[in-house]
PDB file of N, CA and C in Angstrom:
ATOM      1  N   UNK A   1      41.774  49.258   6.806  1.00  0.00           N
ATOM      2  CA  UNK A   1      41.584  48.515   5.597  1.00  0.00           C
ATOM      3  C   UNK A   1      41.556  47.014   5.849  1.00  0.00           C
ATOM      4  N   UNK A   2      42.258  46.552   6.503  1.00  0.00           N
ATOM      5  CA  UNK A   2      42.537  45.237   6.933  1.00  0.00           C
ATOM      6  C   UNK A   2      40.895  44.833   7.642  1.00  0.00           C
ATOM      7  N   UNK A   3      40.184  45.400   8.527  1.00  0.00           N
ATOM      8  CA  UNK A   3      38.456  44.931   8.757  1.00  0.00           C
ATOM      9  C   UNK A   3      37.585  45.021   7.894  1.00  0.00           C
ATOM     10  N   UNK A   4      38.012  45.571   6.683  1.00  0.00           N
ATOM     11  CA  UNK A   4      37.183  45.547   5.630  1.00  0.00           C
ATOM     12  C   UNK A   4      37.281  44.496   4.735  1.00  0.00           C
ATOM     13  N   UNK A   5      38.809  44.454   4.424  1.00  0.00           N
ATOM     14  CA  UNK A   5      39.065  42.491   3.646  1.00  0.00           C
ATOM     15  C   UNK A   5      38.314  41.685   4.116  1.00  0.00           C
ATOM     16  N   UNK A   6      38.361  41.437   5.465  1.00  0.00           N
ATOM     17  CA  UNK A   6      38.116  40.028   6.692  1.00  0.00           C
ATOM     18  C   UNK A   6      36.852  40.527   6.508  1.00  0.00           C
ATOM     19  N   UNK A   7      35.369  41.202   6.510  1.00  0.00           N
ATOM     20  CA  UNK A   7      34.753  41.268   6.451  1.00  0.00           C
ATOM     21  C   UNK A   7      34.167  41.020   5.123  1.00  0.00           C
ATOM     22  N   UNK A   8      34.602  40.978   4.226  1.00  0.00           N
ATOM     23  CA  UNK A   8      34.145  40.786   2.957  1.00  0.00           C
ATOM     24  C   UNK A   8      34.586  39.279   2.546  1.00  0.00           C
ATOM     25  N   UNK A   9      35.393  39.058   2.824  1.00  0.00           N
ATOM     26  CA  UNK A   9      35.721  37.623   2.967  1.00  0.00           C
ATOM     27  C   UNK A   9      34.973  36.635   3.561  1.00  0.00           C
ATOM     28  N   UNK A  10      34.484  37.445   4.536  1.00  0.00           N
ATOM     29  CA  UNK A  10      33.528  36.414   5.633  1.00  0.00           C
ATOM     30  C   UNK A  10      32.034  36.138   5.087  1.00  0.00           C
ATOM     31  N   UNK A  11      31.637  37.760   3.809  1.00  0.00           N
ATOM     32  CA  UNK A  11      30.371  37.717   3.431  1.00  0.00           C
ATOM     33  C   UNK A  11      30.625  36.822   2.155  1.00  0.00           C
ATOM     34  N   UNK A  12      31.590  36.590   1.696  1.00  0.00           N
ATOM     35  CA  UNK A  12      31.922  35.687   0.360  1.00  0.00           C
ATOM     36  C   UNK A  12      31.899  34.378   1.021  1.00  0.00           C
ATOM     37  N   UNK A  13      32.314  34.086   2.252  1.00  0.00           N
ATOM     38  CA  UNK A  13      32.074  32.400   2.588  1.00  0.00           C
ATOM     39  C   UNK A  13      30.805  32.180   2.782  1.00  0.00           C
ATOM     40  N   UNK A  14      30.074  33.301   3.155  1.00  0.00           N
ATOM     41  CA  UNK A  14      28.494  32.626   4.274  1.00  0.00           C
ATOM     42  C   UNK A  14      27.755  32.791   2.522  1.00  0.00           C
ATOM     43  N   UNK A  15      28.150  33.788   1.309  1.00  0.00           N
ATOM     44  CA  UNK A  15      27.086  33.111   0.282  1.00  0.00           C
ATOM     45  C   UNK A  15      27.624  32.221   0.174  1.00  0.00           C
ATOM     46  N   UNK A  16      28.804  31.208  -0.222  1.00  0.00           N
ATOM     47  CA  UNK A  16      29.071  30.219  -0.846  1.00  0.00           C
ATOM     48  C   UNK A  16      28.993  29.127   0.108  1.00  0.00           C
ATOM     49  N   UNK A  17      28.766  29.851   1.432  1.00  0.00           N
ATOM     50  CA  UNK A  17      27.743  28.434   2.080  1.00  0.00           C
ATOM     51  C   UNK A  17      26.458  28.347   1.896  1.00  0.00           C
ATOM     52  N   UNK A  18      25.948  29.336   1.599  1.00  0.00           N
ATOM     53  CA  UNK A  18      24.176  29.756   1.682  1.00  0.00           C
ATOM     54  C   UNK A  18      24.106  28.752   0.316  1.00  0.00           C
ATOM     55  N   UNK A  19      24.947  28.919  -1.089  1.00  0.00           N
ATOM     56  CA  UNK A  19      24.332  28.077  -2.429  1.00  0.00           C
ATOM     57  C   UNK A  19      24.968  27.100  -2.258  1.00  0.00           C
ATOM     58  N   UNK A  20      25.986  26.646  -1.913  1.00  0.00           N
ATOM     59  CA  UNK A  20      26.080  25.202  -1.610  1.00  0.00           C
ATOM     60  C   UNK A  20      25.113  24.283  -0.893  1.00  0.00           C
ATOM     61  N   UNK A  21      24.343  24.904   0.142  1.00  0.00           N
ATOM     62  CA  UNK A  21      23.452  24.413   0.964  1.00  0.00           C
ATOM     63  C   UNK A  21      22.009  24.010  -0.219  1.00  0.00           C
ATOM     64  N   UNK A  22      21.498  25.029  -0.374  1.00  0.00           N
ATOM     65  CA  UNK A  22      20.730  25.404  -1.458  1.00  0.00           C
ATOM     66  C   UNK A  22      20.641  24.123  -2.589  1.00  0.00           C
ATOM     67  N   UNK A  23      21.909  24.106  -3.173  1.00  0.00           N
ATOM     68  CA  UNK A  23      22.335  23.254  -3.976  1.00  0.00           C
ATOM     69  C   UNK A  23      21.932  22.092  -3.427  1.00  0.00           C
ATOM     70  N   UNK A  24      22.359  21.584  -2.271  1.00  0.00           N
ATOM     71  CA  UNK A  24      22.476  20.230  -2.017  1.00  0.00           C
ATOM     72  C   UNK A  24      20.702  19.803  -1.827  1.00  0.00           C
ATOM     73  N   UNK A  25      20.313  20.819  -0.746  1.00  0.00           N
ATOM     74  CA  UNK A  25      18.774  20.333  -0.509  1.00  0.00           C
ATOM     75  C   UNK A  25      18.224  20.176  -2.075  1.00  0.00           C
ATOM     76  N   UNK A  26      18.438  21.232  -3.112  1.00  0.00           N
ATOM     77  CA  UNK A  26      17.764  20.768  -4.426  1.00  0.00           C
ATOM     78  C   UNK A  26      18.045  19.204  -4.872  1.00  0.00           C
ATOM     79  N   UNK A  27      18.996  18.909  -5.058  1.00  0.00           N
ATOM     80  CA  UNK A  27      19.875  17.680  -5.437  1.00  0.00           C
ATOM     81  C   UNK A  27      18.706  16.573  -4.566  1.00  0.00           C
ATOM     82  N   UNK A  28      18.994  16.864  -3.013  1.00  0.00           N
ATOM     83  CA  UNK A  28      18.098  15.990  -2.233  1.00  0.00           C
ATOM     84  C   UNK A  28      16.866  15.698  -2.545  1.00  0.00           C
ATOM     85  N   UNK A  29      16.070  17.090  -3.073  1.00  0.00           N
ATOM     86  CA  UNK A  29      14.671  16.576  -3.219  1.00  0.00           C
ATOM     87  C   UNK A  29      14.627  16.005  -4.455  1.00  0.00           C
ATOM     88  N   UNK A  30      15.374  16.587  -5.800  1.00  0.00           N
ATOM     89  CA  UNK A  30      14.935  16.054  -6.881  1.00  0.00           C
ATOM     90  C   UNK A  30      15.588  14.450  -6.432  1.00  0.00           C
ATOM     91  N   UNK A  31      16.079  13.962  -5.652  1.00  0.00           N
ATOM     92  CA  UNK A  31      16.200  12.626  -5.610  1.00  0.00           C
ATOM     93  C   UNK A  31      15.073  11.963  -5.048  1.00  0.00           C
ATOM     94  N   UNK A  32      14.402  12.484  -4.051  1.00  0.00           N
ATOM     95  CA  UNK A  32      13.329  11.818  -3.218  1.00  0.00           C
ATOM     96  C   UNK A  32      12.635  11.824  -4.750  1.00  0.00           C
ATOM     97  N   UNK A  33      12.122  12.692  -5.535  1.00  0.00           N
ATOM     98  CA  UNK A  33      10.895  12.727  -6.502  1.00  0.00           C
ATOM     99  C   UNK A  33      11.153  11.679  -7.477  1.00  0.00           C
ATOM    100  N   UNK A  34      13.017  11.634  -7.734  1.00  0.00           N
ATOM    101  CA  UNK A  34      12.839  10.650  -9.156  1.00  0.00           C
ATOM    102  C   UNK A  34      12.880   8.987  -8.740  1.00  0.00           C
ATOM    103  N   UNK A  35      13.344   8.748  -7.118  1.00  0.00           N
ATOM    104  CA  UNK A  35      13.236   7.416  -6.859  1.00  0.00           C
ATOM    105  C   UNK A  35      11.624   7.006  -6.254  1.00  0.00           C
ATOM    106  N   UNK A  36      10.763   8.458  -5.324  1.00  0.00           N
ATOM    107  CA  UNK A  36       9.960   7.379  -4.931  1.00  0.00           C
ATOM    108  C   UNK A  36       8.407   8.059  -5.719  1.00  0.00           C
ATOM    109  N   UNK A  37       8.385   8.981  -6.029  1.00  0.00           N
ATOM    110  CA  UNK A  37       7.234  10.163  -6.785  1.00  0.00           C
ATOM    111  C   UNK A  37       7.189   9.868  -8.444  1.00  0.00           C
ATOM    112  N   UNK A  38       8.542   9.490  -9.440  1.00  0.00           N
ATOM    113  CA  UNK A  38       8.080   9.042 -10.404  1.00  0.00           C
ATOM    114  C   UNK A  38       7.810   7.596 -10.571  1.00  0.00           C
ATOM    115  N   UNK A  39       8.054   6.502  -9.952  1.00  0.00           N
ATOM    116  CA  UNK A  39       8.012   5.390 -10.166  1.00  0.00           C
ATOM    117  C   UNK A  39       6.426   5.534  -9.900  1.00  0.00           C
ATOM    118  N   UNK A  40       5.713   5.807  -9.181  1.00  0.00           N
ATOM    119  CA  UNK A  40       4.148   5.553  -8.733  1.00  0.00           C
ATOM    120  C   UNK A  40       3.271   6.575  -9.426  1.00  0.00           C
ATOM    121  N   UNK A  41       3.763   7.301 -10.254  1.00  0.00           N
ATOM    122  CA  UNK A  41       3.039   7.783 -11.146  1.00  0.00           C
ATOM    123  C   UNK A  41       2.957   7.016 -12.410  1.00  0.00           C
ATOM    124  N   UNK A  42       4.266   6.397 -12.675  1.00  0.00           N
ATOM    125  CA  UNK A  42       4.223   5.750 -13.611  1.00  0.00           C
ATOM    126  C   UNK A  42       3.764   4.186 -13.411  1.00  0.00           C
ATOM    127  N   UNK A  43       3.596   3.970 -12.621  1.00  0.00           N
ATOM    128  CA  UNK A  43       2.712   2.863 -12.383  1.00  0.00           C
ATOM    129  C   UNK A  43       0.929   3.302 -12.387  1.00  0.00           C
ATOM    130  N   UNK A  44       0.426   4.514 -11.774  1.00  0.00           N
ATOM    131  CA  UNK A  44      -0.524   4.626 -11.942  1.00  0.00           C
ATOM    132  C   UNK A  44      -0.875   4.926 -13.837  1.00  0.00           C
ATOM    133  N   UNK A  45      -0.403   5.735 -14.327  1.00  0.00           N
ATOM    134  CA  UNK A  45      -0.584   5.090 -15.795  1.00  0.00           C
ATOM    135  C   UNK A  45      -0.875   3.981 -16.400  1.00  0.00           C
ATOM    136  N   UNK A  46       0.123   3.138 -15.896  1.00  0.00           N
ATOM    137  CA  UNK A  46       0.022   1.996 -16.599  1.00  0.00           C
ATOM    138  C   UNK A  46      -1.156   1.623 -15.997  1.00  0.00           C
ATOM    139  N   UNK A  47      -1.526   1.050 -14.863  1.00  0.00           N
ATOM    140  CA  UNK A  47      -3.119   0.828 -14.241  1.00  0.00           C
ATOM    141  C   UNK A  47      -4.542   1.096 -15.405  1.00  0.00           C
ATOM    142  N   UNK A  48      -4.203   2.951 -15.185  1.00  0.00           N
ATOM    143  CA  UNK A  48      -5.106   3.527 -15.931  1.00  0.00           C
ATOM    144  C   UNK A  48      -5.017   2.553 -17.482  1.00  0.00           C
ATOM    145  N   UNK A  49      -3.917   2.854 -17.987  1.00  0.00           N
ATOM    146  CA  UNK A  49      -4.014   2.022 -19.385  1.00  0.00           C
ATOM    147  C   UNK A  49      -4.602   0.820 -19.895  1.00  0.00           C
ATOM    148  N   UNK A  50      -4.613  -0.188 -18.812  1.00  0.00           N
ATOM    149  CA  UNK A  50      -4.737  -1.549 -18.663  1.00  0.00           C
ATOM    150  C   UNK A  50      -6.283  -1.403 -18.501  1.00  0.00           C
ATOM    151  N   UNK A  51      -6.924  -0.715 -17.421  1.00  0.00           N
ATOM    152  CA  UNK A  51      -8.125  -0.768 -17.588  1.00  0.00           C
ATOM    153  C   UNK A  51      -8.778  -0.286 -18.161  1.00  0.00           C
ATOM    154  N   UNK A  52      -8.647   0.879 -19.386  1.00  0.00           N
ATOM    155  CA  UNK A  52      -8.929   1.232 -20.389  1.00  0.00           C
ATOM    156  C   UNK A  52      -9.333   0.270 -21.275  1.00  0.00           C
ATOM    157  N   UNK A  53      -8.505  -0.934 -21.675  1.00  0.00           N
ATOM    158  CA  UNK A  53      -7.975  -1.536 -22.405  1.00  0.00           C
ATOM    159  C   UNK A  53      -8.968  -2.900 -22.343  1.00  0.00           C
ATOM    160  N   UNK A  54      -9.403  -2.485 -20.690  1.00  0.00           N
ATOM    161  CA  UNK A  54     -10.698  -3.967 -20.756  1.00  0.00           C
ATOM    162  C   UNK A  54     -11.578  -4.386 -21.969  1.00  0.00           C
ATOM    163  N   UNK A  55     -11.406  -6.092 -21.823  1.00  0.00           N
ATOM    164  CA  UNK A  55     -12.544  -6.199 -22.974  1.00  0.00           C
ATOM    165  C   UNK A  55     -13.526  -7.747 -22.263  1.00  0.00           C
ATOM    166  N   UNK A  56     -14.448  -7.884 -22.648  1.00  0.00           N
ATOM    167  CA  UNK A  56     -15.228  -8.797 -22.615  1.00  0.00           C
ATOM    168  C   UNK A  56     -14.644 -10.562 -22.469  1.00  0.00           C
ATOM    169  N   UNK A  57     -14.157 -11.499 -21.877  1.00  0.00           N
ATOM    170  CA  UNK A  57     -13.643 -12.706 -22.079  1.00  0.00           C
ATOM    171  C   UNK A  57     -12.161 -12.273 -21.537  1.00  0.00           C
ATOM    172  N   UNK A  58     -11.753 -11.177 -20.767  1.00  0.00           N
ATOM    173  CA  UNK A  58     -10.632 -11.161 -20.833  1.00  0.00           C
ATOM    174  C   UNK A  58     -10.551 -12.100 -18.858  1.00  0.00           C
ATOM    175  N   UNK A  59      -9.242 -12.456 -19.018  1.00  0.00           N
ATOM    176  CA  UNK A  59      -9.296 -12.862 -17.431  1.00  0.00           C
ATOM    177  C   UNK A  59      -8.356 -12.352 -16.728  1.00  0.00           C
ATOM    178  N   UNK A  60      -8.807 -11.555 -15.228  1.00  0.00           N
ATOM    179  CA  UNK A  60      -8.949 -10.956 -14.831  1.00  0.00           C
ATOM    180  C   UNK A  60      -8.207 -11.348 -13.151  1.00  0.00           C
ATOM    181  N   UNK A  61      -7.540 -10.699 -11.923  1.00  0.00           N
ATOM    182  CA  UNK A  61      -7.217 -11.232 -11.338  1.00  0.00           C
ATOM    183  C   UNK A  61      -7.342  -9.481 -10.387  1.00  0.00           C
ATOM    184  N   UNK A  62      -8.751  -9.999  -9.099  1.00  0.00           N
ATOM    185  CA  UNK A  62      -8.484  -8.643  -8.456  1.00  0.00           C
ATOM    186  C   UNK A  62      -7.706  -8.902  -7.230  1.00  0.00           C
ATOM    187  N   UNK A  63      -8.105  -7.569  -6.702  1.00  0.00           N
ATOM    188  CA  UNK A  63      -7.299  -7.428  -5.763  1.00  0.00           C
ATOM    189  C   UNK A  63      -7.025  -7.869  -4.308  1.00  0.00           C
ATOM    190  N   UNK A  64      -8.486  -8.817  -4.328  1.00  0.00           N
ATOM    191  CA  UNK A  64      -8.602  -9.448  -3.654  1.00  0.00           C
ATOM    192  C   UNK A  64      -8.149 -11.078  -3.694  1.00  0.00           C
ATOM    193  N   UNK A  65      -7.652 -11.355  -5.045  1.00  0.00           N
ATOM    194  CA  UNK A  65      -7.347 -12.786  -5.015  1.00  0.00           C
ATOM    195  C   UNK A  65      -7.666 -13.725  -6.007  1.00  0.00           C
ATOM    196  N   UNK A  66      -8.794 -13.156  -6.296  1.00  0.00           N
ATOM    197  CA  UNK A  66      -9.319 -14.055  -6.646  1.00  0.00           C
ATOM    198  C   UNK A  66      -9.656 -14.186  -8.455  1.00  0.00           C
ATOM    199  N   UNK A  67      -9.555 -14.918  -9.369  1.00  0.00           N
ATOM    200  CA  UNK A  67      -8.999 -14.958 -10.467  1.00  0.00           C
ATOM    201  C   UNK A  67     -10.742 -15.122 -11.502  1.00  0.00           C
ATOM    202  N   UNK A  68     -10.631 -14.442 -12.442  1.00  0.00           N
ATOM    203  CA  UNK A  68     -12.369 -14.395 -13.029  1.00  0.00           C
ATOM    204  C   UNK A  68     -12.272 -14.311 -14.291  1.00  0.00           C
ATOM    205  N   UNK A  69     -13.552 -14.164 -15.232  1.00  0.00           N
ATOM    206  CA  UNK A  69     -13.580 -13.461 -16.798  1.00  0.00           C
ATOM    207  C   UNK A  69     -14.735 -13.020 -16.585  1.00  0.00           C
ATOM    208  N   UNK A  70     -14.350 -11.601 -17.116  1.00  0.00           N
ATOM    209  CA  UNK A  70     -14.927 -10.455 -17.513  1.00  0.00           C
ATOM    210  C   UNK A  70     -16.087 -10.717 -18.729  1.00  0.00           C
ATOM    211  N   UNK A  71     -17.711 -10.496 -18.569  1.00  0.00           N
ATOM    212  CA  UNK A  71     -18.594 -11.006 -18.894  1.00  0.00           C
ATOM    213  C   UNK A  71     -19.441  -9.204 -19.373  1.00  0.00           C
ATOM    214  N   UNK A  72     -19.310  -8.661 -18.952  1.00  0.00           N
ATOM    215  CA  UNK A  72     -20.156  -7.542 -19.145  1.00  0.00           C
ATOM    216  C   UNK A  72     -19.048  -6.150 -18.396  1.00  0.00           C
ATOM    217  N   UNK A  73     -18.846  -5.236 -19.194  1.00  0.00           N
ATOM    218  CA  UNK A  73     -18.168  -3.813 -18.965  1.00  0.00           C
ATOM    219  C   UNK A  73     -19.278  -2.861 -18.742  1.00  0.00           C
ATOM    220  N   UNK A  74     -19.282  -1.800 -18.045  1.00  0.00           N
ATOM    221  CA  UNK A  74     -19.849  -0.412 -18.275  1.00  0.00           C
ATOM    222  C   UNK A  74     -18.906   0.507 -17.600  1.00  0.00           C
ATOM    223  N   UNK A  75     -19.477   1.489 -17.730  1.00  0.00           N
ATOM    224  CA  UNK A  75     -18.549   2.958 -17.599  1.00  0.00           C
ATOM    225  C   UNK A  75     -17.661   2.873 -16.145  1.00  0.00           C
ATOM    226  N   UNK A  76     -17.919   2.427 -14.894  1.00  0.00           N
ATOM    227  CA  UNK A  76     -16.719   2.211 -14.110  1.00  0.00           C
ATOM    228  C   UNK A  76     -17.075   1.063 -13.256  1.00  0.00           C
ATOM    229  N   UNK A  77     -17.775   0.074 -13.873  1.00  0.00           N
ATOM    230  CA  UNK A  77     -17.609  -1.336 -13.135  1.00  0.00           C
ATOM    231  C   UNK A  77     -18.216  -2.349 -13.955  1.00  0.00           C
ATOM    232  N   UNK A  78     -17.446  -3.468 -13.766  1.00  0.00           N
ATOM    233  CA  UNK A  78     -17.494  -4.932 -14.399  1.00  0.00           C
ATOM    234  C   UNK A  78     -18.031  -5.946 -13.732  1.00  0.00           C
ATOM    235  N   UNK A  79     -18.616  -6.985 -14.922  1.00  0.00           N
ATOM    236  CA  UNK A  79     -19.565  -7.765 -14.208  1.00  0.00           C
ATOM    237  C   UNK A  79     -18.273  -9.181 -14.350  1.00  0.00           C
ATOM    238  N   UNK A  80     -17.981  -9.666 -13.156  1.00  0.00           N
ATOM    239  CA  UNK A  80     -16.776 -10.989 -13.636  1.00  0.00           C
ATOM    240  C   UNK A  80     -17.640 -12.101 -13.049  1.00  0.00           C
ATOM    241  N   UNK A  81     -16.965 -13.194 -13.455  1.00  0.00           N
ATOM    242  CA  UNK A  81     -17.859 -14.849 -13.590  1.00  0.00           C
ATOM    243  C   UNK A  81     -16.499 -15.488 -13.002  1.00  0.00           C
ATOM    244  N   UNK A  82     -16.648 -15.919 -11.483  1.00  0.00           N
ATOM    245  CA  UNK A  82     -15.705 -16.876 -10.929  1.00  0.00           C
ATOM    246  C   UNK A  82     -16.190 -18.214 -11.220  1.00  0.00           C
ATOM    247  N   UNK A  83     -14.802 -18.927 -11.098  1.00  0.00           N
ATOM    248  CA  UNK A  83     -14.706 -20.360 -11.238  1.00  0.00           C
ATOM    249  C   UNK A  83     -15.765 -21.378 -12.203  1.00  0.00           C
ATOM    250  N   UNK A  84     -16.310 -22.100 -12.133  1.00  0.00           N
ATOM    251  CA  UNK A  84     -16.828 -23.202 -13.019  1.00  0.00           C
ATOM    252  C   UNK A  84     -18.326 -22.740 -13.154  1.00  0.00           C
ATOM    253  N   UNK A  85     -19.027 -22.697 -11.564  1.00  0.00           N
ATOM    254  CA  UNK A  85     -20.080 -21.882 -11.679  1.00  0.00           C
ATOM    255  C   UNK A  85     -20.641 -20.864 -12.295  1.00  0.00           C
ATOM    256  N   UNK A  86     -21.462 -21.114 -13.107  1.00  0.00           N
ATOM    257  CA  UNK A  86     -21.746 -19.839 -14.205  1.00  0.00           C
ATOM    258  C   UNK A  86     -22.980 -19.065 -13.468  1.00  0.00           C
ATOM    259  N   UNK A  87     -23.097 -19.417 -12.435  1.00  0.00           N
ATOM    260  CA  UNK A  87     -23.803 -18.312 -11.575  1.00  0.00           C
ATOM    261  C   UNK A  87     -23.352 -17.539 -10.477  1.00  0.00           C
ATOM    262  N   UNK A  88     -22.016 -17.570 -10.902  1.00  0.00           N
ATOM    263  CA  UNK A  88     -21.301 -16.883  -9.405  1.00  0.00           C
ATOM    264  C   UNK A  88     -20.498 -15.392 -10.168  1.00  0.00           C
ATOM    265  N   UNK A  89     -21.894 -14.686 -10.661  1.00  0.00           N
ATOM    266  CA  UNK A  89     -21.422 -13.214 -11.202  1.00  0.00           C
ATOM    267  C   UNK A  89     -21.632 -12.468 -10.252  1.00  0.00           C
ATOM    268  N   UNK A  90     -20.229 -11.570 -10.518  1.00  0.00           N
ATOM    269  CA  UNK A  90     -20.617 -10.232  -9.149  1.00  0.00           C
ATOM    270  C   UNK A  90     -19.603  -9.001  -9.773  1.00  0.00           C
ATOM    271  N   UNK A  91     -20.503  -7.798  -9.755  1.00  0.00           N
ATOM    272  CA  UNK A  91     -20.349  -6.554 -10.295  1.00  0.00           C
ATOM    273  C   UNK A  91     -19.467  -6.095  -9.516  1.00  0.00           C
ATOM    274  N   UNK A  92     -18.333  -5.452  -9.946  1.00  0.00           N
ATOM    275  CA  UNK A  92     -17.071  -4.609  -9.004  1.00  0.00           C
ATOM    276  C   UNK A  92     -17.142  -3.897  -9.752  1.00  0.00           C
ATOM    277  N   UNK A  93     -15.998  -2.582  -9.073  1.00  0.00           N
ATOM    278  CA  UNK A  93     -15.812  -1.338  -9.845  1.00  0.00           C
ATOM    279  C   UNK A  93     -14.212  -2.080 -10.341  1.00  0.00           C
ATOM    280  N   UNK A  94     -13.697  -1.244 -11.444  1.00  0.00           N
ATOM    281  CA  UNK A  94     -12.874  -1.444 -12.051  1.00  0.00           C
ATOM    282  C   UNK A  94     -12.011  -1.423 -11.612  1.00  0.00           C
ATOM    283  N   UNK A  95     -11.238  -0.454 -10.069  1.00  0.00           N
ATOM    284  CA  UNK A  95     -10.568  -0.363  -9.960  1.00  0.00           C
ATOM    285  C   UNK A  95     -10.025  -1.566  -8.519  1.00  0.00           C
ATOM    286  N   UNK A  96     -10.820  -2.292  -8.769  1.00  0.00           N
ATOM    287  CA  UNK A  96     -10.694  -3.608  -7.944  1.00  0.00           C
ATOM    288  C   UNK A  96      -9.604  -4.372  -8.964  1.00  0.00           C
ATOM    289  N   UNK A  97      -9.625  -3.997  -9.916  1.00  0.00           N
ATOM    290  CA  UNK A  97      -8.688  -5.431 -10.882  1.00  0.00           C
ATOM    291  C   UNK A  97      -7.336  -4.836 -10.959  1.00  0.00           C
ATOM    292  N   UNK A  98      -6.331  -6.226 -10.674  1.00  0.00           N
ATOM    293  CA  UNK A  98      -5.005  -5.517 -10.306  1.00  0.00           C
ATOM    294  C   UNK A  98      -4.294  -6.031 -11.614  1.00  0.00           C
ATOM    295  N   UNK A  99      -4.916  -7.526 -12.318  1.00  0.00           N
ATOM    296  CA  UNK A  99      -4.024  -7.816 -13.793  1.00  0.00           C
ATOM    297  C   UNK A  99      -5.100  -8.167 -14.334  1.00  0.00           C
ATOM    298  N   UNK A 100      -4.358  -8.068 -15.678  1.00  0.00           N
ATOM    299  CA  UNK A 100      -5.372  -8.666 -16.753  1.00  0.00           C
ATOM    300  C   UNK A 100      -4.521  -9.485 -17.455  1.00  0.00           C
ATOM    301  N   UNK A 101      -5.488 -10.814 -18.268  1.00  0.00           N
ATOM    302  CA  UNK A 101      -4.699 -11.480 -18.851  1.00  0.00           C
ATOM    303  C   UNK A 101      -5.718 -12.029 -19.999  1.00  0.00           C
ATOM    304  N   UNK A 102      -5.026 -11.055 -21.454  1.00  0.00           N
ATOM    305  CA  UNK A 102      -6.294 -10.830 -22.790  1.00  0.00           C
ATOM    306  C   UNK A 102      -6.528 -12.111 -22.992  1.00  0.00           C
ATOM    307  N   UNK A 103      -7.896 -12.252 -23.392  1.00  0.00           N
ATOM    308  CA  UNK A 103      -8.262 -13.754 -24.173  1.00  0.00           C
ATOM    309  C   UNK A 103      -8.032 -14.103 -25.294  1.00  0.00           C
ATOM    310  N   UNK A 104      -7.141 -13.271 -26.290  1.00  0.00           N
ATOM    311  CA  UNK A 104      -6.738 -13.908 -27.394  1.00  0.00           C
ATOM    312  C   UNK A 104      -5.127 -14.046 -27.215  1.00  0.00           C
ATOM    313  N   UNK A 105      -4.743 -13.701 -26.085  1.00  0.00           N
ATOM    314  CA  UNK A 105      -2.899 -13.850 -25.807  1.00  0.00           C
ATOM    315  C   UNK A 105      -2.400 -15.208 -26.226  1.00  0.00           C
ATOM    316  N   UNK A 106      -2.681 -16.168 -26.477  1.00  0.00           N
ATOM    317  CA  UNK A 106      -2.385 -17.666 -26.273  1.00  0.00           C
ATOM    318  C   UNK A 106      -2.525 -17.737 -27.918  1.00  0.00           C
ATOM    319  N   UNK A 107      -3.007 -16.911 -28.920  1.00  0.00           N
ATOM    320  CA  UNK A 107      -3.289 -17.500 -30.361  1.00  0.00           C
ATOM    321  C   UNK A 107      -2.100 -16.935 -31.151  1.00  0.00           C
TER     322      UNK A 107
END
């Protein structure tokens, strides 16, 4: 009787190591997902939102640097107008623009 306790005892520690283990890796991943997997989803939203949101006169700052207003929209690229020169238009896709900054924000 006595190898049968110690044996059952031994199968009661190795589950309650098996779900403790279990446990912890869950714990682990849902941490990797909520510090580095939701923050960049929720940034890609907002992206999406913002460029939804394009409008005509708005000014514009891509990703390259360089700071413009938005002169003409179509379905996934914009026509922007750098600096003073009103001939220095050049068509990008949308997802070149990293901020926007609306043209009626200041009224």
């Amino acid at each position: 009787m006595i190898l049968l306790t110690d044996t059952a005892a031994a199968a009661g520690n190795a589950t309650g190591s098996l779900i403790s283990m279990v446990a912890i890796y869950g714990v682990l991943i849902f941490a990797m997902w909520f510090f580095f997997m939701r923050p960049q989803s929720k940034e890609k939203k907002r992206l999406a939102e913002m460029l939804s949101n394009l409008e005509c006169g708005d000014c514009v700052l891509t990703t390259s640097g360089f700071y413009g207003i938005i002169i003409d929209i179509s379905d996934d690229t914009v026509i922007v107008e750098f600096g003073n020169n009103k001939n220095c238009r050049i068509p990008m896709d949308k997802s070149a623009i990293s901020k926007v900054e609306k043209a009626n924000a200041g009224e």
